[in-house]
N, C-alpha and C. Protein backbone atom coordinates (compact mmCIF):
# COMPACT_ATOMS: atom_id res chain seq x y z
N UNK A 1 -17.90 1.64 -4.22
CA UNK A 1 -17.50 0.78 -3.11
C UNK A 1 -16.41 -0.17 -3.60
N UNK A 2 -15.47 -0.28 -2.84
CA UNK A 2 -14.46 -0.87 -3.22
C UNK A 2 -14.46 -2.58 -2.71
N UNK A 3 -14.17 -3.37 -4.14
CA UNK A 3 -14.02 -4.87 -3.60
C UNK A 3 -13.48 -4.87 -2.68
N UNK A 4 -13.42 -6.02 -1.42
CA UNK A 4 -13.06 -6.19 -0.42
C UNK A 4 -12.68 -8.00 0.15
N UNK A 5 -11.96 -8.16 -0.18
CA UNK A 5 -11.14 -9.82 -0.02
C UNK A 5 -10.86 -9.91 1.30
N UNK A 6 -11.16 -10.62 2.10
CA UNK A 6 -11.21 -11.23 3.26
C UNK A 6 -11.40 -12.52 3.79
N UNK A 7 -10.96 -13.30 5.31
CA UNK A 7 -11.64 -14.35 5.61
C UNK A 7 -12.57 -14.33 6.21
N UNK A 8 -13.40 -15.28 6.28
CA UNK A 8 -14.34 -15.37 7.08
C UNK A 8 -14.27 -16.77 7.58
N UNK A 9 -14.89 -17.47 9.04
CA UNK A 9 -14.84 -18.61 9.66
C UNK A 9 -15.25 -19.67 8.91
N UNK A 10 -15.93 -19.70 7.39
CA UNK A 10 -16.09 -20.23 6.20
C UNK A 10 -15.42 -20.25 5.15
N UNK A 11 -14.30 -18.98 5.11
CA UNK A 11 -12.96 -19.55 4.16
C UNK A 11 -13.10 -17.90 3.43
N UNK A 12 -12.51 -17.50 2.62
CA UNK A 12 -12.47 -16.54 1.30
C UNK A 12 -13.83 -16.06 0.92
N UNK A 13 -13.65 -15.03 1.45
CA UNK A 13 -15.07 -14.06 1.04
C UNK A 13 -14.87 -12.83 0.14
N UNK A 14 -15.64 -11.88 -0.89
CA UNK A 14 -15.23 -11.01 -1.47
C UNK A 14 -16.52 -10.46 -1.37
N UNK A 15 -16.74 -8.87 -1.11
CA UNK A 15 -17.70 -7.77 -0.43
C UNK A 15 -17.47 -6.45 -0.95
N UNK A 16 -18.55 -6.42 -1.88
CA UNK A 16 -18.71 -5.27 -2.75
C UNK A 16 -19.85 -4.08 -2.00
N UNK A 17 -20.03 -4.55 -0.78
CA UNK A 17 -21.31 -4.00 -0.53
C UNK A 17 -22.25 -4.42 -0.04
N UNK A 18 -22.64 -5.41 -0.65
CA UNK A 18 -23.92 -5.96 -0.60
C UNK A 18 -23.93 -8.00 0.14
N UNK A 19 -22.93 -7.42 1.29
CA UNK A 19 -22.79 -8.49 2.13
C UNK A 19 -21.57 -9.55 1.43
N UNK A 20 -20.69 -10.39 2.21
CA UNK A 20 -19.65 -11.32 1.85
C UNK A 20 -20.77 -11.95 0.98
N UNK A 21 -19.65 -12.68 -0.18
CA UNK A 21 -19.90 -13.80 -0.82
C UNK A 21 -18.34 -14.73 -1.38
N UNK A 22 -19.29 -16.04 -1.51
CA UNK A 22 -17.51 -17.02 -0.97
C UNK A 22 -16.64 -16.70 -2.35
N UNK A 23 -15.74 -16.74 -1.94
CA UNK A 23 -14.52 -16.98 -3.39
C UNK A 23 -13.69 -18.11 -2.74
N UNK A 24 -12.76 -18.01 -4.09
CA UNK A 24 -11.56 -19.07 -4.04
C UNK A 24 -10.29 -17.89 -3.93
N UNK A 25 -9.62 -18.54 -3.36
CA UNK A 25 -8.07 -17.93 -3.70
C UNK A 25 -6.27 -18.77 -3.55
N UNK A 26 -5.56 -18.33 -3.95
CA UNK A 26 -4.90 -19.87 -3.91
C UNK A 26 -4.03 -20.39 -3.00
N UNK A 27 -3.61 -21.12 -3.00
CA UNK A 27 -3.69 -22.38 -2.03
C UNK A 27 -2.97 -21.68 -0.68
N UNK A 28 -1.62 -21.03 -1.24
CA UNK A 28 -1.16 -20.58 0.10
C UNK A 28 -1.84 -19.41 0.42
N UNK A 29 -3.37 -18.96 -0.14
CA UNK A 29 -3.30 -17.57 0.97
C UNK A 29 -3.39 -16.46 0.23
N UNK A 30 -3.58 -15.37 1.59
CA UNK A 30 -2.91 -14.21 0.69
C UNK A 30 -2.13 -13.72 1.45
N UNK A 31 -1.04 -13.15 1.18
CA UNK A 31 0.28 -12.65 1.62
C UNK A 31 0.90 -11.75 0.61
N UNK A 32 1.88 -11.32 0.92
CA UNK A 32 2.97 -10.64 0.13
C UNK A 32 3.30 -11.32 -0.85
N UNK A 33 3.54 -10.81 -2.06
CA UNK A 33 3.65 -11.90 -3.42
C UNK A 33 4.88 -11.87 -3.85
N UNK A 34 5.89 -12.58 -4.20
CA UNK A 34 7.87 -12.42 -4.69
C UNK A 34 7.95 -13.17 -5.20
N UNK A 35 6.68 -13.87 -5.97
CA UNK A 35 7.61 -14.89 -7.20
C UNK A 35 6.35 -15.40 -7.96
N UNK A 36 6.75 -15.69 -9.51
CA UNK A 36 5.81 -16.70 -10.14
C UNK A 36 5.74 -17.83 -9.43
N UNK A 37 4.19 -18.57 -9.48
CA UNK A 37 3.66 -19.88 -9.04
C UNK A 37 4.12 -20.29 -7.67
N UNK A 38 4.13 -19.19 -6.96
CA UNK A 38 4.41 -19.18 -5.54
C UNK A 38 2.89 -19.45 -5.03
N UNK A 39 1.27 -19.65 -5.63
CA UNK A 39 0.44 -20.20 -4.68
C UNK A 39 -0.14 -18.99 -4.26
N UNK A 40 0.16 -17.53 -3.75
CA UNK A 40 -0.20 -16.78 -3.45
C UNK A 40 -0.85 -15.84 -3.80
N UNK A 41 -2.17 -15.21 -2.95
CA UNK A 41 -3.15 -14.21 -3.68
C UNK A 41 -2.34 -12.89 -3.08
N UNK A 42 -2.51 -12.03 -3.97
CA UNK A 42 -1.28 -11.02 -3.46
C UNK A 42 -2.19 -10.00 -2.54
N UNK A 43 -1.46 -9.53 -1.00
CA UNK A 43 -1.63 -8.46 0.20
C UNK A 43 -1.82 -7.18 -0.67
N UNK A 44 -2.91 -6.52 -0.60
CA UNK A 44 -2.29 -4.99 -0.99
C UNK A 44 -3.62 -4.15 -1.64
N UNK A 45 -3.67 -3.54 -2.04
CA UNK A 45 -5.01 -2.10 -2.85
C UNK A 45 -4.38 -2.35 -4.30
N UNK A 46 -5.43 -2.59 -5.24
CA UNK A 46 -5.07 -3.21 -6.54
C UNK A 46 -6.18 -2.61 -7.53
N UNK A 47 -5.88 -1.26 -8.64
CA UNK A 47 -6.56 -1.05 -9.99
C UNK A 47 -7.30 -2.65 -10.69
N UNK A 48 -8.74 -2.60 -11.33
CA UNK A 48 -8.80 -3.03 -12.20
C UNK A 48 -8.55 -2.73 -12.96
N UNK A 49 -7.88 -3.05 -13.69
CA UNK A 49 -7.64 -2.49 -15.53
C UNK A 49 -8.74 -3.01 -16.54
N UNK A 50 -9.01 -4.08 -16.40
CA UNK A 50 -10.17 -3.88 -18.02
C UNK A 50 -10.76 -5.88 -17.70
N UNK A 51 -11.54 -5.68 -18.53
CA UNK A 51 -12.19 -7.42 -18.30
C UNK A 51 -12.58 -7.57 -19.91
N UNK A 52 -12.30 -9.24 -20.16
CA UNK A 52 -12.42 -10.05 -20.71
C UNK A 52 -13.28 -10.98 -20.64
N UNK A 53 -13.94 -11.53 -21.44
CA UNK A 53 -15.22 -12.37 -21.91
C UNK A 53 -15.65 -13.10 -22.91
N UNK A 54 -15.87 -14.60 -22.51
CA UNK A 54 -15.95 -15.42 -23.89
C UNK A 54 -16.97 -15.07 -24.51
N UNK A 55 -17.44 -14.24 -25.44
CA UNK A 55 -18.51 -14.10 -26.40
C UNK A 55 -19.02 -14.86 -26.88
N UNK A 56 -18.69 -16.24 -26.68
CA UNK A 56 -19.52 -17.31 -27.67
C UNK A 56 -19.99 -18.26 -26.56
N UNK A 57 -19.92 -17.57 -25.32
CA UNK A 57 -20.42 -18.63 -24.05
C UNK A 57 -21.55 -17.78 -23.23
N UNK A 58 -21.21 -16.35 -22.79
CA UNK A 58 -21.76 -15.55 -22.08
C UNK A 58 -21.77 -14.06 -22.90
N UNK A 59 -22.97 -13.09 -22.07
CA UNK A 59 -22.96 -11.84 -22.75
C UNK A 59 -22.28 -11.11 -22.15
N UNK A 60 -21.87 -10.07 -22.90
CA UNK A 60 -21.07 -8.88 -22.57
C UNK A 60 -21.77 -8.55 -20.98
N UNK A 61 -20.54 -8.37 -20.10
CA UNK A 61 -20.72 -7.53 -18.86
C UNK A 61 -21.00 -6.54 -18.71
N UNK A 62 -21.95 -6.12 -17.95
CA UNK A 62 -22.08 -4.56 -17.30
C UNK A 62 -21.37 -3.98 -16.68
N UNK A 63 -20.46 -2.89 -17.09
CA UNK A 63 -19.14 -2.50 -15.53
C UNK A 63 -18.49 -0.77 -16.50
N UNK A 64 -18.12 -0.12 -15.69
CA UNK A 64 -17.43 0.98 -15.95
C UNK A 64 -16.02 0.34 -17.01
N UNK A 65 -15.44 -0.28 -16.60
CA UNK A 65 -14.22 -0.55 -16.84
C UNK A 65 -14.11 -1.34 -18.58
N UNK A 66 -13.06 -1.11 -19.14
CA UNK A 66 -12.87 -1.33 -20.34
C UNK A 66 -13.09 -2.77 -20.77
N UNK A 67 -14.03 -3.44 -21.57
CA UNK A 67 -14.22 -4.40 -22.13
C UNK A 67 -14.31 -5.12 -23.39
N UNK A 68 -13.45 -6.53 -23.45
CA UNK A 68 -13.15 -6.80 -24.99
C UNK A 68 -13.87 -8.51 -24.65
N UNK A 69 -13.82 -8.97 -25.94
CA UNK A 69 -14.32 -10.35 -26.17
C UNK A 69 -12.93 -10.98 -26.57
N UNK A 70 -12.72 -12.23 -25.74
CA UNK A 70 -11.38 -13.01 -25.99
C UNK A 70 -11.30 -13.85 -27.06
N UNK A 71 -10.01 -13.42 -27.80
CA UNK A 71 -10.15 -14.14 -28.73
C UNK A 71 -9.54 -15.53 -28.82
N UNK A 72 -9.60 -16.63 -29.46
CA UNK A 72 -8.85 -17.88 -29.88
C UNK A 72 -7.18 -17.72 -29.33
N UNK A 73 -6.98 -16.55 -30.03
CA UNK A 73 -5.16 -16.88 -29.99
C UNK A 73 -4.77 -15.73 -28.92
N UNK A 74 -5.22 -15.58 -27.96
CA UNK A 74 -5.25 -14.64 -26.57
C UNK A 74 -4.28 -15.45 -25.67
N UNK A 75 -3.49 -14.61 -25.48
CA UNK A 75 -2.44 -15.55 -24.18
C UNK A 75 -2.19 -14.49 -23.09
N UNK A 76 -1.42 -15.04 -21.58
CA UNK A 76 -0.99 -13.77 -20.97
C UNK A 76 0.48 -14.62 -20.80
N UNK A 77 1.37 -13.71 -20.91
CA UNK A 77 3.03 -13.99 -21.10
C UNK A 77 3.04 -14.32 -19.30
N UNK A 78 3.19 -15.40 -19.01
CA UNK A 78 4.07 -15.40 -18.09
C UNK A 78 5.72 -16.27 -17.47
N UNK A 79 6.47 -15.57 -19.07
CA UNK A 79 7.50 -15.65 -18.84
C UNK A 79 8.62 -14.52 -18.31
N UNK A 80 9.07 -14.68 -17.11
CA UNK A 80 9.82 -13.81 -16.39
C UNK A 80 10.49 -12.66 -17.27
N UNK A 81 11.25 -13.46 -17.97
CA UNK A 81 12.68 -12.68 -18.02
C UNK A 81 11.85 -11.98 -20.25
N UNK A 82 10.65 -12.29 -20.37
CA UNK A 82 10.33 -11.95 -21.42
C UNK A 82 10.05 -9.96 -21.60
N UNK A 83 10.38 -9.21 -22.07
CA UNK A 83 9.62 -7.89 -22.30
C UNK A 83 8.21 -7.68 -21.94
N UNK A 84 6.99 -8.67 -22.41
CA UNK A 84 5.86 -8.38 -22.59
C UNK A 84 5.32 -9.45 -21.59
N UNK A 85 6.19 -10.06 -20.06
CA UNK A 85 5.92 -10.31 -18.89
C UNK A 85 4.61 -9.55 -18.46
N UNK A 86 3.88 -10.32 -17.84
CA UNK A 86 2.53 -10.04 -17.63
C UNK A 86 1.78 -9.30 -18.14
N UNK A 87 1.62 -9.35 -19.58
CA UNK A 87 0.26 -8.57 -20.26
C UNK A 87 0.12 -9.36 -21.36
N UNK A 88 -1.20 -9.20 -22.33
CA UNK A 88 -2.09 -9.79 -23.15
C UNK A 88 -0.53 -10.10 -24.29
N UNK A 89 -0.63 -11.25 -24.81
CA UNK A 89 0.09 -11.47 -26.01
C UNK A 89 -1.21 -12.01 -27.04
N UNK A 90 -0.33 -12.79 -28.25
CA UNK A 90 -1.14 -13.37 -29.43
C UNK A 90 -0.41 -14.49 -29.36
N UNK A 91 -1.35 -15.64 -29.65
CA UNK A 91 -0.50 -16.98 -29.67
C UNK A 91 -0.20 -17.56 -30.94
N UNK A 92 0.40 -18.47 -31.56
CA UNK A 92 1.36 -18.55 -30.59
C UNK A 92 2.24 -18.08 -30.15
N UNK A 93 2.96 -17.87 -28.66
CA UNK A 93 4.02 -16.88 -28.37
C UNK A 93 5.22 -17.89 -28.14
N UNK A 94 6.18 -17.33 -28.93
CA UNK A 94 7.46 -17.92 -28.31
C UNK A 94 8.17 -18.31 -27.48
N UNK A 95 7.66 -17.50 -26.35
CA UNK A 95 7.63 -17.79 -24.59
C UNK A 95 6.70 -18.67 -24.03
N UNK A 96 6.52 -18.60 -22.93
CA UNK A 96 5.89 -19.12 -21.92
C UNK A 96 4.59 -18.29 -22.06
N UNK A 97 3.37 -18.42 -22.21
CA UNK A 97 1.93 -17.72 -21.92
C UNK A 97 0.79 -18.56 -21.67
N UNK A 98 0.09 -18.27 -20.90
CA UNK A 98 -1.16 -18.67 -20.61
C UNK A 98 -2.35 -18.35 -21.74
N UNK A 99 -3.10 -19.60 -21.80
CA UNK A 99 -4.01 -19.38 -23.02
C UNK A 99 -5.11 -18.83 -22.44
N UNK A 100 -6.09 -17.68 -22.97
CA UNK A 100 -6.95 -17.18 -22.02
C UNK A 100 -8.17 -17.78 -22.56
N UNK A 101 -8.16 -18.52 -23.95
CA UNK A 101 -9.06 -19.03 -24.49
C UNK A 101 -9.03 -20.60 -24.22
N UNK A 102 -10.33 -20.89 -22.65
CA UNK A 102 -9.81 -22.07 -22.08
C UNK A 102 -11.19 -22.70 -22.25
N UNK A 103 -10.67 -24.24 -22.15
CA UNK A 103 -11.97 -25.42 -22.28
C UNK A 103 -12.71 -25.28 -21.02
N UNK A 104 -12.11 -24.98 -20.02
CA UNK A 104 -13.00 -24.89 -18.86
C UNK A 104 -13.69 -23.56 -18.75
N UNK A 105 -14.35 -23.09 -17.71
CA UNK A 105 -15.09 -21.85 -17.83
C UNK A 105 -14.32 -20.57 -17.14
N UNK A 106 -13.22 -20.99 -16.90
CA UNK A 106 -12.77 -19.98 -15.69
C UNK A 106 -12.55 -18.73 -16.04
N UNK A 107 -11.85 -18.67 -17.15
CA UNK A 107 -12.05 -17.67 -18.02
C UNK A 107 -13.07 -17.32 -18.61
N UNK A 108 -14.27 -17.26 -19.00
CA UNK A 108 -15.61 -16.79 -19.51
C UNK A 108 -15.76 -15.57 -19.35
N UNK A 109 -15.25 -15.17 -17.80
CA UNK A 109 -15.22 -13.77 -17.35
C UNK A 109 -14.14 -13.22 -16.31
N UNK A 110 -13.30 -12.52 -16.76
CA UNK A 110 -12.04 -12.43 -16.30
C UNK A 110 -11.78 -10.66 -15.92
N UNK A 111 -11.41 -10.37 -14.89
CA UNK A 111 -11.11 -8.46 -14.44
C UNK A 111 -9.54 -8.64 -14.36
N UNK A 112 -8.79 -7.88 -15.65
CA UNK A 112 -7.05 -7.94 -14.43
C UNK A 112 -6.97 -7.34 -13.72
N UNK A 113 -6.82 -7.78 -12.60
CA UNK A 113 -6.10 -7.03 -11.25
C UNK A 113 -4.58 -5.92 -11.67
N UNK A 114 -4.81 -5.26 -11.73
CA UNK A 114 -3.82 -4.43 -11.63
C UNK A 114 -2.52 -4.79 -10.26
N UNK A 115 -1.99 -5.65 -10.96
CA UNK A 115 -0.92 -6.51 -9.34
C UNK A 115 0.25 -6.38 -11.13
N UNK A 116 1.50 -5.88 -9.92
CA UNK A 116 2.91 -6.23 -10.90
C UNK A 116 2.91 -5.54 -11.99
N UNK A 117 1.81 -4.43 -12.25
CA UNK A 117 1.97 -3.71 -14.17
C UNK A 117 2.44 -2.36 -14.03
N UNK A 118 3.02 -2.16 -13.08
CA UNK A 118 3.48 -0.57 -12.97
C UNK A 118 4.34 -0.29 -11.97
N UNK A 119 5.56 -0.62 -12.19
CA UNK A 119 6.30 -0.90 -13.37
C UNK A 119 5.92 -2.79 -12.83
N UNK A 120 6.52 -3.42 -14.24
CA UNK A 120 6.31 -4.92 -14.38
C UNK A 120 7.71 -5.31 -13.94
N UNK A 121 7.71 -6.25 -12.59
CA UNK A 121 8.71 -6.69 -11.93
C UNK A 121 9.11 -8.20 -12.36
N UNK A 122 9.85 -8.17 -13.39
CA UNK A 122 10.38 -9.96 -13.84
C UNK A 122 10.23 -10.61 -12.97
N UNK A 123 9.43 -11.67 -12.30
CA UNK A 123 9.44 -12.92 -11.98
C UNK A 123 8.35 -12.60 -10.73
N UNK A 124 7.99 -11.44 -9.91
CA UNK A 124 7.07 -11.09 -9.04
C UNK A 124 5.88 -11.79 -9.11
N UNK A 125 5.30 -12.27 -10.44
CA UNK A 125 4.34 -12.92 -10.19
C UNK A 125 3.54 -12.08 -11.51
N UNK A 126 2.50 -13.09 -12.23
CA UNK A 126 1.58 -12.31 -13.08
C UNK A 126 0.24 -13.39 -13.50
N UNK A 127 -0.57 -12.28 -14.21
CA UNK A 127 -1.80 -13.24 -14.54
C UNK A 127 -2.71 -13.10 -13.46
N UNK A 128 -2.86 -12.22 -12.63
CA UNK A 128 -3.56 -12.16 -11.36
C UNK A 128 -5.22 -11.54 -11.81
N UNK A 129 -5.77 -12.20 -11.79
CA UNK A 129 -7.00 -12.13 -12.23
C UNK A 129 -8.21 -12.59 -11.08
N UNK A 130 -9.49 -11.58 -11.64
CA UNK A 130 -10.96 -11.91 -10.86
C UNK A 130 -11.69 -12.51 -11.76
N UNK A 131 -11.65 -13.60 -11.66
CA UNK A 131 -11.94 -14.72 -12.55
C UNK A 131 -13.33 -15.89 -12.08
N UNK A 132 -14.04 -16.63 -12.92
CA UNK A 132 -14.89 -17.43 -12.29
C UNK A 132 -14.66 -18.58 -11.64
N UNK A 133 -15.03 -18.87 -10.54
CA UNK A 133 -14.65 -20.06 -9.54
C UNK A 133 -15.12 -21.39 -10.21
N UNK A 134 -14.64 -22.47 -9.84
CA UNK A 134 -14.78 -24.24 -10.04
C UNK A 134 -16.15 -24.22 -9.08
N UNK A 135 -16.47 -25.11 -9.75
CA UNK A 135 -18.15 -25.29 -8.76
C UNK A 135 -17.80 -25.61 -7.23
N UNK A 136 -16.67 -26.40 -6.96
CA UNK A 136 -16.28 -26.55 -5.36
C UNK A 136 -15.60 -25.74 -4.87
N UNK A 137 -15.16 -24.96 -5.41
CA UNK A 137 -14.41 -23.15 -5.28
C UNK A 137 -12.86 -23.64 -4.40
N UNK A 138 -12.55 -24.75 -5.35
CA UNK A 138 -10.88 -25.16 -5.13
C UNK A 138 -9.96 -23.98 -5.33
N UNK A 139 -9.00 -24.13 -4.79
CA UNK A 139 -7.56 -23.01 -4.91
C UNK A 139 -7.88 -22.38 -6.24
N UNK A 140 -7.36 -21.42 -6.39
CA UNK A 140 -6.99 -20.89 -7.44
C UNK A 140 -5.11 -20.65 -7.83
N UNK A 141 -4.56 -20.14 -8.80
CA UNK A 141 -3.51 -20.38 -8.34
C UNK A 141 -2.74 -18.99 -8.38
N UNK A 142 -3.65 -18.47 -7.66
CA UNK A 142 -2.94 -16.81 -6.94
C UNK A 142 -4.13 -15.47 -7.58
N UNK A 143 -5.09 -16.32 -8.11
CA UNK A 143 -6.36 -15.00 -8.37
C UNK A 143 -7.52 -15.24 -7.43
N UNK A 144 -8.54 -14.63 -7.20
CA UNK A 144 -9.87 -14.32 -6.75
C UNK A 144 -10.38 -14.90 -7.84
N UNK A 145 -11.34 -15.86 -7.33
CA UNK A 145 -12.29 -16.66 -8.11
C UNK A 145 -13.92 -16.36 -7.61
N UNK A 146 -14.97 -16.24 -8.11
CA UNK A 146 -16.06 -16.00 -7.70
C UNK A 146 -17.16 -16.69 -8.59
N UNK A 147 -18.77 -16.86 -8.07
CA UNK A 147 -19.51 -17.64 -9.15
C UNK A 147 -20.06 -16.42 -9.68
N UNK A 148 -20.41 -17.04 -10.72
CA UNK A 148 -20.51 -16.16 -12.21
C UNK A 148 -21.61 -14.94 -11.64
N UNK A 149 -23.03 -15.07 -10.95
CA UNK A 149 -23.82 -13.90 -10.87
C UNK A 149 -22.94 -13.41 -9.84
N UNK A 150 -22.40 -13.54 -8.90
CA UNK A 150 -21.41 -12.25 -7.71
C UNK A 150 -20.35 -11.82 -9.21
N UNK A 151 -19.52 -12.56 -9.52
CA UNK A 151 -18.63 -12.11 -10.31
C UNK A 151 -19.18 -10.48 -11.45
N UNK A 152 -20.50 -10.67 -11.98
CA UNK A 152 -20.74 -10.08 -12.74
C UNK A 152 -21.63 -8.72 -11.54
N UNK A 153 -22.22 -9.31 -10.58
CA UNK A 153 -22.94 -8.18 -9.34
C UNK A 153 -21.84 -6.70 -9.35
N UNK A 154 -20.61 -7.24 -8.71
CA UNK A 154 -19.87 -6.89 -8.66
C UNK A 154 -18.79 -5.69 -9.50
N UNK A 155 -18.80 -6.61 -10.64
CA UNK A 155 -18.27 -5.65 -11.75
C UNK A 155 -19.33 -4.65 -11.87
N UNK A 156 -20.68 -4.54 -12.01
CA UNK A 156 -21.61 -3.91 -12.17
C UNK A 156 -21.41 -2.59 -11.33
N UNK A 157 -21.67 -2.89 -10.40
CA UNK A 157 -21.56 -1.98 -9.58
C UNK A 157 -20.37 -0.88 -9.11
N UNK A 158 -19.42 -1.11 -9.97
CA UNK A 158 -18.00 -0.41 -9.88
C UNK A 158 -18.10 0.98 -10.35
N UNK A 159 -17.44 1.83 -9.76
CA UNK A 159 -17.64 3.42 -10.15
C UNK A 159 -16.36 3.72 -10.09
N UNK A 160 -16.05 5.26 -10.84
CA UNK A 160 -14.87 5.52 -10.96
C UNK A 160 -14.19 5.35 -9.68
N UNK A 161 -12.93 5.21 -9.71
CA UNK A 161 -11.73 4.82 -8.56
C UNK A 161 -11.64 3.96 -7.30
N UNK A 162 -13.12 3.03 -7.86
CA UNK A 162 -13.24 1.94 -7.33
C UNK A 162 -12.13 0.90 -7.14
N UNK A 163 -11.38 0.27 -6.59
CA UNK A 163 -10.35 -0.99 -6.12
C UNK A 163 -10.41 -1.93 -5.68
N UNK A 164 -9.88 -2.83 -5.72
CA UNK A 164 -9.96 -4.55 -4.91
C UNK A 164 -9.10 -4.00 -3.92
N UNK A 165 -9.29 -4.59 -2.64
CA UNK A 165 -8.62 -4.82 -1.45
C UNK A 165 -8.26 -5.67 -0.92
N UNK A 166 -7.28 -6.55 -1.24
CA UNK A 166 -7.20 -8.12 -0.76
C UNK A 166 -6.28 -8.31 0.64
N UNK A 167 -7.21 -8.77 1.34
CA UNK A 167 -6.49 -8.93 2.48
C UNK A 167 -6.77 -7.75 3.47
């Protein structure tokens, strides 16, 4: 069964199946996506590619899909005009990257969305992740956020050629 991103008269819902449950998503929405830090959760049918997990906070996930433990010097490039634009670097990076090894929890448990990696469009937008929500399930800033047992329900339950559907 394929994730399923939607609204509901309560705000951002995500539906694996087993009935809506709330998410976050960011601030503007979801729409068509044409730029870094444009705010937007991106319109469209989207591969997971693989998930990430703090090993020294939570246990390894249950899910079909390829899984690693994040390390300390884990970044995701999101500098435009860089080669290795939206995918895993090592820090420190000379560019612009996001640290995936964060003080807050949001990262603990992370799915990339397969958005912008085939082919990787300079400046389209990256880092688009199903990631864990803020306890008040504030914006995100262009991923699907969810609380930690849906987040992990979810992955669980994924079978081959399973997809997110946002929007």
């Amino acid at each position: 069964m394929d994730l399923i991103v939607s609204y509901s008269p309560e705000g951002p819902v995500l539906d694996w199946g087993e009935g809506p449950r709330r998410c976050a998503i960011g601030p503007a929405g979801i729409a068509r996506k044409e730029a870094e830090g444009d705010g937007i959760t991106p319109l469209g049918v989207f591969d997971l590619r693989e998930v990430f997990y703090r090993a020294d906070r939570i246990t390894k996930p249950r899910t079909i899909l390829p899984v690693s433990a994040i390390a300390r010097d884990d970044g995701w490039c999101d500098a435009p005009d860089d080669r290795n634009y939206n995918r895993l670097v090592k820090l420190p990076y000379p560019l612009s990257a996001e640290h995936m090894w964060r003080e807050d929890h949001l990262y603990d448990l992370v799915a990339v969305i397969g958005f912008n990696d085939a082919p990787v469009v300079a400046g389209k937008g990256s880092a688009i992740f199903l990631h864990l929500a803020k306890q008040d399930f504030a914006p995100t800033e262009g991923c699907v956020a969810l609380a930690e047992s849906d987040l992990r329900a979810a992955l669980a339950q994924l079978q081959a050629g399973d997809r997110i559907r946002i929007g």
